[in-house]
N, C-alpha and C. Protein backbone atom coordinates (compact mmCIF):
# COMPACT_ATOMS: atom_id res chain seq x y z
N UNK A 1 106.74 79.13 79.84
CA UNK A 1 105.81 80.21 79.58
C UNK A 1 106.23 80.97 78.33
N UNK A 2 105.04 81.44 77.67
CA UNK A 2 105.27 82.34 76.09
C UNK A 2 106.22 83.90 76.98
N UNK A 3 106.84 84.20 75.72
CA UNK A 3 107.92 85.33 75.75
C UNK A 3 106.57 86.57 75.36
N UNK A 4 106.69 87.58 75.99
CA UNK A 4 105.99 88.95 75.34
C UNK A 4 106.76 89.97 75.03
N UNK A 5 106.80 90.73 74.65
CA UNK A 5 107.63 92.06 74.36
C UNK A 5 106.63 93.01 74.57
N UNK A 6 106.98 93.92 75.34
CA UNK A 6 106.70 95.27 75.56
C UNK A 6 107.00 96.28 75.12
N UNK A 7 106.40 96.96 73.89
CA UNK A 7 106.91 98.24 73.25
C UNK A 7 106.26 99.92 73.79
N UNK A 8 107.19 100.64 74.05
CA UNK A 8 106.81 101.96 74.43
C UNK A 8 106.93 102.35 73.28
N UNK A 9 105.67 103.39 73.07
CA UNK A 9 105.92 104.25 71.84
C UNK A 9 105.14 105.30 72.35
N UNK A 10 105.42 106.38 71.42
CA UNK A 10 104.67 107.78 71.41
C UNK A 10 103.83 107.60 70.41
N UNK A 11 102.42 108.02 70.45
CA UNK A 11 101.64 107.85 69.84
C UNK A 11 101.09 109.09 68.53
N UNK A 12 102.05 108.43 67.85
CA UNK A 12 102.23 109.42 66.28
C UNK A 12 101.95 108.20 65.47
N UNK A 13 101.87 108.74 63.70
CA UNK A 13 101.93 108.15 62.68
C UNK A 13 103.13 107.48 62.44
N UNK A 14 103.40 106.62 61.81
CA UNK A 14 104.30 105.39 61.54
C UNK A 14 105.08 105.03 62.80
N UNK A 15 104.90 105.05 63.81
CA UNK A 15 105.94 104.05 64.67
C UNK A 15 105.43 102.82 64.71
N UNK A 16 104.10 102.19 64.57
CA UNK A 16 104.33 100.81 64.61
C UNK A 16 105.04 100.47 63.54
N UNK A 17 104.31 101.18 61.93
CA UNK A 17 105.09 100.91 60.73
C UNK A 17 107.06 100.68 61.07
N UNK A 18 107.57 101.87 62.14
CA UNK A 18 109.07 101.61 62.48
C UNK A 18 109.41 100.10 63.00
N UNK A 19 108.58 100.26 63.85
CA UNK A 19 108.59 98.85 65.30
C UNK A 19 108.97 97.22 64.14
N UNK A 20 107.36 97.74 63.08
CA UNK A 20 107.34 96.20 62.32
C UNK A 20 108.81 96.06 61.39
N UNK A 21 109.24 97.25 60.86
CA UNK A 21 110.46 97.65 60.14
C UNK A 21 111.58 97.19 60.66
N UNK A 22 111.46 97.51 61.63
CA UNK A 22 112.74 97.23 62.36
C UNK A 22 113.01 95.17 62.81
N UNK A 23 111.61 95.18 63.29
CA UNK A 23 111.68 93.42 63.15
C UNK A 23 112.26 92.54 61.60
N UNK A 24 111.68 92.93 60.61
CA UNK A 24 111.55 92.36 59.52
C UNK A 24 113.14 92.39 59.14
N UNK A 25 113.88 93.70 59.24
CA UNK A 25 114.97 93.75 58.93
C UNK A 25 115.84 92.61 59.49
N UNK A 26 115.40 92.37 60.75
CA UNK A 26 115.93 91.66 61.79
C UNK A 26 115.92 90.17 61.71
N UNK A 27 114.89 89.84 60.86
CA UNK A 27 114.01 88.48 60.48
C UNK A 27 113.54 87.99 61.40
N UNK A 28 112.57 88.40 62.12
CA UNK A 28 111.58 88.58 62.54
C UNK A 28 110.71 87.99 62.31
N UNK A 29 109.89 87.03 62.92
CA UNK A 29 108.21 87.18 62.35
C UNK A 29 107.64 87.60 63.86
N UNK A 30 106.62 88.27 63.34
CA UNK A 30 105.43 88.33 64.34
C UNK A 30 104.50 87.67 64.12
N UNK A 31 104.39 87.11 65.24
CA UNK A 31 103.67 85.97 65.67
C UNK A 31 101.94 86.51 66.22
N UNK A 32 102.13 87.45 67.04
CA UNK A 32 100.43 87.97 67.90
C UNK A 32 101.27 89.25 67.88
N UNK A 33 100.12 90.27 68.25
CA UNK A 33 100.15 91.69 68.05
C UNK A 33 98.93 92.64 68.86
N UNK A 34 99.40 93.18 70.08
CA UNK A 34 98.04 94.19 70.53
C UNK A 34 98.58 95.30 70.67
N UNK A 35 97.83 96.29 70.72
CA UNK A 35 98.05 97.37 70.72
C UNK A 35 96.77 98.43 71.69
N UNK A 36 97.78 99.08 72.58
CA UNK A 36 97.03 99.94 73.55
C UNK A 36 96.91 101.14 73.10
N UNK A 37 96.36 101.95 73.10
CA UNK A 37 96.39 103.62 73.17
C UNK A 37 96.41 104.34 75.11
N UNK A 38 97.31 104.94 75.24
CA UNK A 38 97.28 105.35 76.97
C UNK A 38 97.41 107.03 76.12
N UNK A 39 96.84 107.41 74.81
CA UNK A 39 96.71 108.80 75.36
C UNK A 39 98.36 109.45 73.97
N UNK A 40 98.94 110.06 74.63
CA UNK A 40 100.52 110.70 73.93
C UNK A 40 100.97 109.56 73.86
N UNK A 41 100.68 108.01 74.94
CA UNK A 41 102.09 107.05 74.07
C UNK A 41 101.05 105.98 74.04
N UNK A 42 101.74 105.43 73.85
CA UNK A 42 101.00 103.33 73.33
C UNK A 42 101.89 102.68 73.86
N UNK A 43 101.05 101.25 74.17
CA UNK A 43 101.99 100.45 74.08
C UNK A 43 101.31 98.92 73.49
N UNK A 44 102.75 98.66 72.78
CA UNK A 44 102.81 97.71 71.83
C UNK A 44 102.93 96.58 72.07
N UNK A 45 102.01 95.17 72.12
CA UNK A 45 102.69 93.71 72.94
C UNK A 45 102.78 93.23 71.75
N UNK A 46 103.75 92.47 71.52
CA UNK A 46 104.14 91.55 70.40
C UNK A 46 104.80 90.09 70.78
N UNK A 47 104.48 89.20 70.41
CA UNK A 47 104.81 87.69 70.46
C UNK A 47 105.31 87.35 69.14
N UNK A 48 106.94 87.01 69.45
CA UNK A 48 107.92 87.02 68.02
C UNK A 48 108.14 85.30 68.07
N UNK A 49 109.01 85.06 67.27
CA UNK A 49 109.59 84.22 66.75
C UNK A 49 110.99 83.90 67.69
N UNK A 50 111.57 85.55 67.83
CA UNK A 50 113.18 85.16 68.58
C UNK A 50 112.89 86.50 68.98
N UNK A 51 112.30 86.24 70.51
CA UNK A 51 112.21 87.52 71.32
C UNK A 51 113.50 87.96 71.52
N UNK A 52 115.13 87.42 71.52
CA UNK A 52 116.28 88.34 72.65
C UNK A 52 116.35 88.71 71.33
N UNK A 53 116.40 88.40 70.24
CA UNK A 53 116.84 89.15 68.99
C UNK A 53 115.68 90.26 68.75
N UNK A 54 114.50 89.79 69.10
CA UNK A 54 113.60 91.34 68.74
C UNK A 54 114.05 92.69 69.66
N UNK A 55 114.50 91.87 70.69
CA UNK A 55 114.72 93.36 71.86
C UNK A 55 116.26 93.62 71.78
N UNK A 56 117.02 93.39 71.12
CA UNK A 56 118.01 94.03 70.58
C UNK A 56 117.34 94.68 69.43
N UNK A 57 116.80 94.31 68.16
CA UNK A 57 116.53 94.83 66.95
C UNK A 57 116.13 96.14 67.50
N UNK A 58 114.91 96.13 68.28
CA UNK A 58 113.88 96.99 69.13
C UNK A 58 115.16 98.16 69.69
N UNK A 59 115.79 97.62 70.00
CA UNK A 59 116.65 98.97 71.01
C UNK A 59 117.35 99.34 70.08
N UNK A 60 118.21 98.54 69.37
CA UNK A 60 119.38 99.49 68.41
C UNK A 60 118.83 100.05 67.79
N UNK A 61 116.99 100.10 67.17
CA UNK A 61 116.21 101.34 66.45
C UNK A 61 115.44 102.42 67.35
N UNK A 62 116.59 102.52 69.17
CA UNK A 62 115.68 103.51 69.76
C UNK A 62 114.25 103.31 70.28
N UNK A 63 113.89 102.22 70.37
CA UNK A 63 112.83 101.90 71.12
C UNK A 63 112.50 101.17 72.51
N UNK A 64 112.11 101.60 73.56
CA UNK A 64 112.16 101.53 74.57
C UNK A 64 111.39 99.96 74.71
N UNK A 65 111.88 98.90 75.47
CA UNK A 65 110.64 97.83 75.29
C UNK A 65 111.59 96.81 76.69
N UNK A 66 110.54 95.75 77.03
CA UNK A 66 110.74 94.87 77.50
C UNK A 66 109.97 93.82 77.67
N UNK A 67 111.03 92.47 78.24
CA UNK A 67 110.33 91.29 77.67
C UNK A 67 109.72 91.09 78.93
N UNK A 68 108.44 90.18 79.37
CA UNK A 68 107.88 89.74 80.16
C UNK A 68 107.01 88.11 80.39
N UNK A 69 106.97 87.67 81.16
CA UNK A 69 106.13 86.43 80.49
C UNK A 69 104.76 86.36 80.46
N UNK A 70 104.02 85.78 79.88
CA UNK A 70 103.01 85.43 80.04
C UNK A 70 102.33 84.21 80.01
N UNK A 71 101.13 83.52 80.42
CA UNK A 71 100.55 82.09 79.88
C UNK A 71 99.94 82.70 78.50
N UNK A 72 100.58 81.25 77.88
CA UNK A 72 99.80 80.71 76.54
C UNK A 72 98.64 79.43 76.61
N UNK A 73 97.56 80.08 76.43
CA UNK A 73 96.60 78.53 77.07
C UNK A 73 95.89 78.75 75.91
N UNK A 74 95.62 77.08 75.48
CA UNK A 74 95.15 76.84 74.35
C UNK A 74 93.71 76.46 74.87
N UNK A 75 92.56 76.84 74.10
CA UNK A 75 91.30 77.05 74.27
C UNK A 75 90.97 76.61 72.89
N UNK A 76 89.43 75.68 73.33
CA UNK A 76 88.63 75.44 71.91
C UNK A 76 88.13 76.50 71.12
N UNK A 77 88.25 76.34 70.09
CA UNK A 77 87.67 77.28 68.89
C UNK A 77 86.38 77.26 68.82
N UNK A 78 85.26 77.41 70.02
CA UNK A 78 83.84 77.33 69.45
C UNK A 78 83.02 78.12 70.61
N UNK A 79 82.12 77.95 70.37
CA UNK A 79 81.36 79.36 71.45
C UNK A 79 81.80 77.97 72.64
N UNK A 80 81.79 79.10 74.09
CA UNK A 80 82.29 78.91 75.34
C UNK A 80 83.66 78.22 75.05
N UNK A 81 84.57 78.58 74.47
CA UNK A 81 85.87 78.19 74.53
C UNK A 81 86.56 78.91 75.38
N UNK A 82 86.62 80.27 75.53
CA UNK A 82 87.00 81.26 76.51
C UNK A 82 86.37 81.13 77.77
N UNK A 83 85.17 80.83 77.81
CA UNK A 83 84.40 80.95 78.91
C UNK A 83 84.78 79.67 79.67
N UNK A 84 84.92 78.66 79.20
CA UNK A 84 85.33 77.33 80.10
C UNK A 84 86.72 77.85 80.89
N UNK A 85 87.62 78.47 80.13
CA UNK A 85 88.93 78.79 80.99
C UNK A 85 88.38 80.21 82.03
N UNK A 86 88.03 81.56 81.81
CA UNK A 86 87.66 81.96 82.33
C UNK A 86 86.84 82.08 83.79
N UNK A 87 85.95 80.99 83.32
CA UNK A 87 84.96 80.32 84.92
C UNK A 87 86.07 80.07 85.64
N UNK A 88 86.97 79.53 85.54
CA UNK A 88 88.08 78.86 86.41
C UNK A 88 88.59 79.39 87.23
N UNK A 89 88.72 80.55 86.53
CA UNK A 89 89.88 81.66 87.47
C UNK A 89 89.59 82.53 88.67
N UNK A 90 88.56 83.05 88.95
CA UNK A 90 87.73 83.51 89.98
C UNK A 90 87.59 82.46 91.26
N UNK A 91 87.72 81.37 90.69
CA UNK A 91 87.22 80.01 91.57
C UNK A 91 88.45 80.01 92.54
N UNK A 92 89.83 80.67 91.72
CA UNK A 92 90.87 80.35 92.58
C UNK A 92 91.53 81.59 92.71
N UNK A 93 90.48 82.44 92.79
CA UNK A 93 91.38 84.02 93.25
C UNK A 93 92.55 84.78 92.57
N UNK A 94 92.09 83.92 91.26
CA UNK A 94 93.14 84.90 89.90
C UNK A 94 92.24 85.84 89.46
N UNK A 95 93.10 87.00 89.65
CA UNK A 95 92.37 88.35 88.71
C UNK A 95 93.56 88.24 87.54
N UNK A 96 92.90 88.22 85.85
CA UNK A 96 93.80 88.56 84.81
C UNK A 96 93.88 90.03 84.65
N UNK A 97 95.46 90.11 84.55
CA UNK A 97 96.15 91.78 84.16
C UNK A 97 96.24 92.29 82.89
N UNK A 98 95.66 91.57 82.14
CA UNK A 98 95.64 91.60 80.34
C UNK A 98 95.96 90.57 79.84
N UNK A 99 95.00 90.62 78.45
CA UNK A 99 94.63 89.29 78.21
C UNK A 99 94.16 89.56 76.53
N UNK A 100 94.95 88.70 75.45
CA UNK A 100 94.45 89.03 74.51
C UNK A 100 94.56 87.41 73.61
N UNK A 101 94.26 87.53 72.44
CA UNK A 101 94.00 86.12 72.11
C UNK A 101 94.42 86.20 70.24
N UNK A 102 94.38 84.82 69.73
CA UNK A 102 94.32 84.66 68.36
C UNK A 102 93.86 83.00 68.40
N UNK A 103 92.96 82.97 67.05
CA UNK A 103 92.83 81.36 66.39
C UNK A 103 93.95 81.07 65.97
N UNK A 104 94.27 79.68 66.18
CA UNK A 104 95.39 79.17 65.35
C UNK A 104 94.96 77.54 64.63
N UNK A 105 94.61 78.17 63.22
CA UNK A 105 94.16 76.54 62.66
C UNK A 105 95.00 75.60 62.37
N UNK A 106 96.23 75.73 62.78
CA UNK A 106 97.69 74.42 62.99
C UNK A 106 96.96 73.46 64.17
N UNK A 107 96.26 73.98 65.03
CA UNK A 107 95.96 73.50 66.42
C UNK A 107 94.47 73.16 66.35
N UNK A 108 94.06 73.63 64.93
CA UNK A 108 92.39 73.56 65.16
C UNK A 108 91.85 74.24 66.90
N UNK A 109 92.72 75.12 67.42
CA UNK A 109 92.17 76.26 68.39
C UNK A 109 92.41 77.28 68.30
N UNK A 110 92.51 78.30 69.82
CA UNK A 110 92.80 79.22 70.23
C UNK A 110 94.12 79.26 70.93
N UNK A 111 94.67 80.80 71.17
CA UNK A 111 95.77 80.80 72.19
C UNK A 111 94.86 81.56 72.87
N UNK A 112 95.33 81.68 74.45
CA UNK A 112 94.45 83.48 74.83
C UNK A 112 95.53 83.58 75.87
N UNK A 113 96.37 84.59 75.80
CA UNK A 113 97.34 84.96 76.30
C UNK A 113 96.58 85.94 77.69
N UNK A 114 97.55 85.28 78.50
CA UNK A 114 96.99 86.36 79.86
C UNK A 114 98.11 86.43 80.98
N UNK A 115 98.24 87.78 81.25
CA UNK A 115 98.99 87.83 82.39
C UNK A 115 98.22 87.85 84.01
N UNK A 116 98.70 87.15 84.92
CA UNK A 116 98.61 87.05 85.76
C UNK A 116 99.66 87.41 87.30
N UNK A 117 99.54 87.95 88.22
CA UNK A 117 100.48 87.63 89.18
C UNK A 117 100.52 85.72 89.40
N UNK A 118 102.20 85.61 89.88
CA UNK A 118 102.18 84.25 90.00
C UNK A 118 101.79 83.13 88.86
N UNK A 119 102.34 83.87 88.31
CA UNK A 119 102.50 82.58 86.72
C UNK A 119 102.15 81.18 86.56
N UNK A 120 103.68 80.80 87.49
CA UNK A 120 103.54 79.63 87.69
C UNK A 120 103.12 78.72 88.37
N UNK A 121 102.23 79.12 89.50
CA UNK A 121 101.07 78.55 90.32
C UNK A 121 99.71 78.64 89.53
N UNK A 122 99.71 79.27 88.21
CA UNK A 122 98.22 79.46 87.63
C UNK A 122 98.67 78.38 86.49
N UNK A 123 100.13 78.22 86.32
CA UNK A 123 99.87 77.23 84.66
C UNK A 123 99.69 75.97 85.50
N UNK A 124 100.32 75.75 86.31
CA UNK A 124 99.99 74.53 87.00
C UNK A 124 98.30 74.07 87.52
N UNK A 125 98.01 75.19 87.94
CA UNK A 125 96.39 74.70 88.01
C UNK A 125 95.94 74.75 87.21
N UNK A 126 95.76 75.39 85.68
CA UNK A 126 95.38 75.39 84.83
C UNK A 126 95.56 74.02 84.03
N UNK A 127 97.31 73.69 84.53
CA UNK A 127 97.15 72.45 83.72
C UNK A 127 96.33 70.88 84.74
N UNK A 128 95.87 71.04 85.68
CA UNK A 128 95.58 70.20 86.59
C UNK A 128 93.97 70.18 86.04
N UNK A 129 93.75 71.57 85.55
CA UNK A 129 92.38 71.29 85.37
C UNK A 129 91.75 71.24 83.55
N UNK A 130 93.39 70.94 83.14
CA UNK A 130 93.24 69.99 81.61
C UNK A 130 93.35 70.94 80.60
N UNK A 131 93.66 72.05 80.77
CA UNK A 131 94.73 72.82 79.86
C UNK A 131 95.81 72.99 79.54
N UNK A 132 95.62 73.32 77.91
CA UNK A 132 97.54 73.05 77.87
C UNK A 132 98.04 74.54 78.04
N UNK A 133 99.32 74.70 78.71
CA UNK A 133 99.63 75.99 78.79
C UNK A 133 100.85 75.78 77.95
N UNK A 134 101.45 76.45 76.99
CA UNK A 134 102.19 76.12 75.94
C UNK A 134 103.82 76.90 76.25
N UNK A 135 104.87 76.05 76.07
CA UNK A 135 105.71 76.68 76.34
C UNK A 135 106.17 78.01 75.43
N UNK A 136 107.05 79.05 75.31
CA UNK A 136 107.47 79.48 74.32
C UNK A 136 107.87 78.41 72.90
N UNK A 137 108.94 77.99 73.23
CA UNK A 137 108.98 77.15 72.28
C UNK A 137 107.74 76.21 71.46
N UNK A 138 106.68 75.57 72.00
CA UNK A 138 105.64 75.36 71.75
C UNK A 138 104.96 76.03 70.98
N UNK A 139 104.77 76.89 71.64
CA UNK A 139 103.67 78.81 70.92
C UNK A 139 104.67 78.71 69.75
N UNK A 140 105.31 78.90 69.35
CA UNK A 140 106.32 79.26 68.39
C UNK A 140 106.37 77.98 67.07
N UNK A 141 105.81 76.89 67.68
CA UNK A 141 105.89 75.46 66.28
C UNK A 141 104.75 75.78 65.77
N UNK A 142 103.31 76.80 66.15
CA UNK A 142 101.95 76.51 66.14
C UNK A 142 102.28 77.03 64.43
């Protein structure tokens, strides 16, 4: 399963500018990037290159974060590409807990990242029903 990082922040001017600062120094790439507003703080999901090195970088600059997993499922790039994986999940009593996505034209697709309870009973049906769910390492060659 893909690596996520979880960033707490207070929701002022330049802390993502810090967050990305602090990666780059680190050598870093960022890979995917969402961003919440909850109000006074945010929070920041990021998909790196070398997550245990981002969450050291991340802490020794004072930032609160943690890693979590998520599925990486690769989806066609064309209308109902989302929707073919989507139909699926209801069918088998998965509710998604957040869920965000990027094209990737290495793959000529999509990723669409989603958390779920029970991970690894959903990549497995997912992959039974002909999706690829991509490992970290995988997500990371795209």
């Amino acid at each position: 399963m893909a690596k996520q990082i979880n960033v707490f922040v207070d929701n002022r001017i330049g802390r993502i500018k810090s967050i990305t600062e602090a990666l780059f120094k680190a050598d870093i790439n960022i890979r995917g990037m969402a961003i919440q507003d909850r109000g006074e703080f945010g929070l920041v999901k990021l998909i790196v290159n070398k997550p245990s090195e981002a969450i050291l970088a991340l802490q020794e600059n004072g930032f609160a974060c943690k890693q979590k997993e998520v599925l990486a499922i690769v989806i066609e790039d064309k209308p109902g590409g989302l929707y073919n994986l989507l139909k699926i999940l209801p069918e088998v009593n998965v509710n998604i807990l957040d869920a965000y996505g990027f094209a990737a034209e290495t793959i000529k697709g999509s990723v669409f990242f989603i958390e779920v309870k029970d991970s690894p009973q959903v990549a497995a049906l997912l992959g039974q029903k002909g999706f690829q769910v991509l490992s970290d390492q995988e997500l990371l060659e795209i």
